[in-house]
C-alpha atoms as a PDB file:
ATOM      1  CA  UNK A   1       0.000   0.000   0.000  1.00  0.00           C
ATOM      2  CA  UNK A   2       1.007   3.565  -0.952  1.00  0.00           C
ATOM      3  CA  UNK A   3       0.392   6.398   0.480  1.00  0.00           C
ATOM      4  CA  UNK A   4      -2.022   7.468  -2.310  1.00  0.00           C
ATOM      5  CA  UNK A   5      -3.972   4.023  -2.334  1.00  0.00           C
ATOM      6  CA  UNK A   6      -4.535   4.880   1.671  1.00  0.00           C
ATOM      7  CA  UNK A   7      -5.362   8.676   0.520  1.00  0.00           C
ATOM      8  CA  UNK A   8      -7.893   7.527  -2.408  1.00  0.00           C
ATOM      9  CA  UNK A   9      -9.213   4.746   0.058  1.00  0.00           C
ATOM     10  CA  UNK A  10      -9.921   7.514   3.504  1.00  0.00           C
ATOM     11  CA  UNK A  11     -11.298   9.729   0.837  1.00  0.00           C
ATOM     12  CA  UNK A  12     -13.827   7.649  -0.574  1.00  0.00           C
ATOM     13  CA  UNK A  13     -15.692   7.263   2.243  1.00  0.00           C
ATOM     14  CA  UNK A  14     -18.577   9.627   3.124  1.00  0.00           C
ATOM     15  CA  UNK A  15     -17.450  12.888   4.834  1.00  0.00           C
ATOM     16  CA  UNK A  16     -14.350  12.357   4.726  1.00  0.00           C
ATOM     17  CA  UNK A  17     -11.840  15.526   4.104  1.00  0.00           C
ATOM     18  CA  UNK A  18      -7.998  16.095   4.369  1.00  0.00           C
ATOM     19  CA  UNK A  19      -5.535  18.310   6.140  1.00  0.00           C
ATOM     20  CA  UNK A  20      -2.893  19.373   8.454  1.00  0.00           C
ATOM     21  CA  UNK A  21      -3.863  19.911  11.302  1.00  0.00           C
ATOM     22  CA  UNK A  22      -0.835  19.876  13.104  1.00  0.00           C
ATOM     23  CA  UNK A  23       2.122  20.470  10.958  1.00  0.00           C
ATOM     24  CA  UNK A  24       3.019  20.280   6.916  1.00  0.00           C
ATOM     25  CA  UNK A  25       4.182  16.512   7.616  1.00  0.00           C
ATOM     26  CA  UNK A  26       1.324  15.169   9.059  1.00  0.00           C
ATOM     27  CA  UNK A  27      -1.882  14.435   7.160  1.00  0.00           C
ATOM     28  CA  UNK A  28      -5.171  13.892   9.301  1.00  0.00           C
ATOM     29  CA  UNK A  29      -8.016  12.244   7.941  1.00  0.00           C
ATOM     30  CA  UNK A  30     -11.521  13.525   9.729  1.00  0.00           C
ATOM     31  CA  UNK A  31     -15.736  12.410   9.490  1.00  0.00           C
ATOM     32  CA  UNK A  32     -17.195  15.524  10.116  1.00  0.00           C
ATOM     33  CA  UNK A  33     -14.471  16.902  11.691  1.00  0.00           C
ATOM     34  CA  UNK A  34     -13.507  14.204  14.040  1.00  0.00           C
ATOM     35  CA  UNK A  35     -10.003  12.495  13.437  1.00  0.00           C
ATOM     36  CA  UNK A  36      -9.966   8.838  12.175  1.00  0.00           C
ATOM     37  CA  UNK A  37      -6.336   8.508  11.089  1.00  0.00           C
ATOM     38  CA  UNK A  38      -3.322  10.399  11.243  1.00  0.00           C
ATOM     39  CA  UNK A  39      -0.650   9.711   8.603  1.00  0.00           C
ATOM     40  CA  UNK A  40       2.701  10.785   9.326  1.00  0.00           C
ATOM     41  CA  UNK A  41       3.997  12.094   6.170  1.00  0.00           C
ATOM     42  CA  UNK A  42       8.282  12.258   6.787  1.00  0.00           C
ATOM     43  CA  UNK A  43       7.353   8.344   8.119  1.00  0.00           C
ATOM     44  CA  UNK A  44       6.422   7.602   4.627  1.00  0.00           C
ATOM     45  CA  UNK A  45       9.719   9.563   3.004  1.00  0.00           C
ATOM     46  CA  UNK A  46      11.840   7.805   5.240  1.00  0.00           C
ATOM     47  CA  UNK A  47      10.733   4.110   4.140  1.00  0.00           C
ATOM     48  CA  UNK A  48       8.956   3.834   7.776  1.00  0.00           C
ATOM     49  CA  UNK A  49       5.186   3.617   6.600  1.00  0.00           C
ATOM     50  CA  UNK A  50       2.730   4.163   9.477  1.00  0.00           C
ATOM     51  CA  UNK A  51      -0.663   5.323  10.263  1.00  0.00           C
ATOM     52  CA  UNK A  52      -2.446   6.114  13.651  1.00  0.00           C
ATOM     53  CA  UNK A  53      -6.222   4.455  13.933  1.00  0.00           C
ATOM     54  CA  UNK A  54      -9.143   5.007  16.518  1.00  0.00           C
ATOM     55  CA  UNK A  55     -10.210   1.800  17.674  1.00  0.00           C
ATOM     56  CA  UNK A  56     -12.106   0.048  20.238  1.00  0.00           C
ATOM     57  CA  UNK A  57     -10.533   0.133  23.423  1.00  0.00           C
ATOM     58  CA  UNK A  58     -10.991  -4.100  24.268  1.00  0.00           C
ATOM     59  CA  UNK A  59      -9.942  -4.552  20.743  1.00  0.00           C
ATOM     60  CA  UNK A  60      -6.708  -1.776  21.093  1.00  0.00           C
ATOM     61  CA  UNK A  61      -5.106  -4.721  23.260  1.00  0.00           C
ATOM     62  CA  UNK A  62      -6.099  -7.327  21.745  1.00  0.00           C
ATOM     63  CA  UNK A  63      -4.365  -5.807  18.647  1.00  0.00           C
ATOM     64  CA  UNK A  64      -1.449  -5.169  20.657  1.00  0.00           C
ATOM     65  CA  UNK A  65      -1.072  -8.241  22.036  1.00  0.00           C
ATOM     66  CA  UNK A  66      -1.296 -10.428  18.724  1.00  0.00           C
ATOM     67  CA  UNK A  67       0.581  -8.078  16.550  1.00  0.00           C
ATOM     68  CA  UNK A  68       4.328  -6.819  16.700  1.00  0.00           C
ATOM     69  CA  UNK A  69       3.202  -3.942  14.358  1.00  0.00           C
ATOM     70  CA  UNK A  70       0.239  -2.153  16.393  1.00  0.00           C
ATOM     71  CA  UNK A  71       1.293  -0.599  19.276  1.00  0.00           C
ATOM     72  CA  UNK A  72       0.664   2.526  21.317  1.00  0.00           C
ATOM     73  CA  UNK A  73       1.082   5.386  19.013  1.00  0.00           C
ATOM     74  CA  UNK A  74       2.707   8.828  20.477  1.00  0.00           C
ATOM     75  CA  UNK A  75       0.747  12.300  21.471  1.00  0.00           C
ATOM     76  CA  UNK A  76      -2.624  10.136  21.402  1.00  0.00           C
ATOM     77  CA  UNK A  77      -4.759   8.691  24.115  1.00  0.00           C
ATOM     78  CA  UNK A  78      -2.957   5.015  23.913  1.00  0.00           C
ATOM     79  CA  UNK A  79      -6.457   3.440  25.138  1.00  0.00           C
ATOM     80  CA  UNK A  80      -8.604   4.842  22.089  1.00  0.00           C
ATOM     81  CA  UNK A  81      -5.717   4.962  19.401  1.00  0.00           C
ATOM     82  CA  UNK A  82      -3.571   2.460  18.129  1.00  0.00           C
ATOM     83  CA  UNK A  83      -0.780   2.826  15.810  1.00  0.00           C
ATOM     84  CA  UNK A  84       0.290   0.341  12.575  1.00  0.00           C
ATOM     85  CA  UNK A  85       3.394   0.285  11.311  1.00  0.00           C
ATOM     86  CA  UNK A  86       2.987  -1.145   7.857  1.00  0.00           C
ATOM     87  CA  UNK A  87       6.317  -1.012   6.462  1.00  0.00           C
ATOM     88  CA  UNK A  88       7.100  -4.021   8.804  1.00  0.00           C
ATOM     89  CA  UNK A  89       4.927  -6.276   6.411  1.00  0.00           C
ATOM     90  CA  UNK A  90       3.590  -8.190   8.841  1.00  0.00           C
ATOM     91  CA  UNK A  91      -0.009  -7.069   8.087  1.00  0.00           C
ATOM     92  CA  UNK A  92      -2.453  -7.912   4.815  1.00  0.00           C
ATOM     93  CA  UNK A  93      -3.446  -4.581   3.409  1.00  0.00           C
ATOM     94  CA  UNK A  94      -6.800  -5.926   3.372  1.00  0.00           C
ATOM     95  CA  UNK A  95      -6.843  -5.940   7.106  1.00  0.00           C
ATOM     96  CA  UNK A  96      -5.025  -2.721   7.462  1.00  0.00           C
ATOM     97  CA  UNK A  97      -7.852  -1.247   5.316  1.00  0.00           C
ATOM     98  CA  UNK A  98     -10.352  -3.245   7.775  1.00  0.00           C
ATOM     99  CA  UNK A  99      -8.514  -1.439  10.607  1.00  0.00           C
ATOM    100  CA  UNK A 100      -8.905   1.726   8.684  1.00  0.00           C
ATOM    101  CA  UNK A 101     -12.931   0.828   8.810  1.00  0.00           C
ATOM    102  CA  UNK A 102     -12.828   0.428  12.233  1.00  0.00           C
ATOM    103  CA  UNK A 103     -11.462   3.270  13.231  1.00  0.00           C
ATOM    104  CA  UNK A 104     -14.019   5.369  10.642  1.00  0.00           C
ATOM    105  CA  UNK A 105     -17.312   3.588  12.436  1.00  0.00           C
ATOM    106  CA  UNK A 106     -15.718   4.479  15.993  1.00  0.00           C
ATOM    107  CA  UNK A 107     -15.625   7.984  14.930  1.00  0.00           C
ATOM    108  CA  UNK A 108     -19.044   7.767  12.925  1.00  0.00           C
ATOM    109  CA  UNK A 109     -20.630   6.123  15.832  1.00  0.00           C
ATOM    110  CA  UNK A 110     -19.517   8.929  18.437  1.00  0.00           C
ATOM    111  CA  UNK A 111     -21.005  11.436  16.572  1.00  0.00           C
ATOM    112  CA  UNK A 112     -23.957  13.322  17.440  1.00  0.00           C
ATOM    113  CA  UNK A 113     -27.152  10.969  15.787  1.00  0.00           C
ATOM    114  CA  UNK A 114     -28.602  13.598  13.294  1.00  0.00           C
ATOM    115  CA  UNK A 115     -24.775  13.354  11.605  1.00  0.00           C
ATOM    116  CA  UNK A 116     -24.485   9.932  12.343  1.00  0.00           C
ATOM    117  CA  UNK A 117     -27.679   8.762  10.404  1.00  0.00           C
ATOM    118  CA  UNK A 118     -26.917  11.154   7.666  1.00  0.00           C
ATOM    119  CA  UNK A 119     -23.524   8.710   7.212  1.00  0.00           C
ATOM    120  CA  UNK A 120     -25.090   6.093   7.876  1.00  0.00           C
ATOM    121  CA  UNK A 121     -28.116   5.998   5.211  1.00  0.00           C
ATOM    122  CA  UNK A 122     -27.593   4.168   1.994  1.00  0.00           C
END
């Protein structure tokens, strides 16, 4: 996976917009507003591929615990975020894009319910 097969991928789903938020190196991917992954952009230059994923917080361990590449990510709350480092290989992009779902329907199911069944229609 490249970053612009993750980009197309975050983008395709509904509400979904880009930026950076924080600095020129680190693309955020929000519903609505709400973050749903964070994409460290000099990572990526450097060969180091990673991304940072909302996620349940039973399932955040169990992640952790079965995977070498998903582990605590820095300047996020390590019970609700989890980070992947896919430039390790160990992980399918199919289930990094699963992981990438996840973390979308935490953030769509937070929301307030007027926005959440406007996603959430077909």
């Amino acid at each position: 996976m490249n970053i612009e097969q993750l980009r197309q991928y975050c983008l395709n789903k509904k509400a979904t917009t880009e930026g950076f938020p924080f600095d020129d190196s680190t693309l955020v991917f929000k519903v609505l507003g709400k973050m749903f992954v964070i994409v460290p952009l000099d990572q990526w230059d450097r060969g180091e591929a990673s991304i940072t994923l909302k996620c349940d917080t039973d399932y955040t361990v169990e992640l952790r615990e079965q995977f070498e590449s998903i582990y605590a990510g820095p300047y996020v709350s390590n019970k609700h975020w989890n980070t992947v480092a896919i430039y390790k290989g160990e992980l399918q992009a199919q289930f990094i894009l699963e992981l990438i779902d996840h973390s979308y329907m935490m953030v769509v199911k937070g929301l307030p319910k007027k926005q959440r069944d406007t996603i959430l229609e077909k």
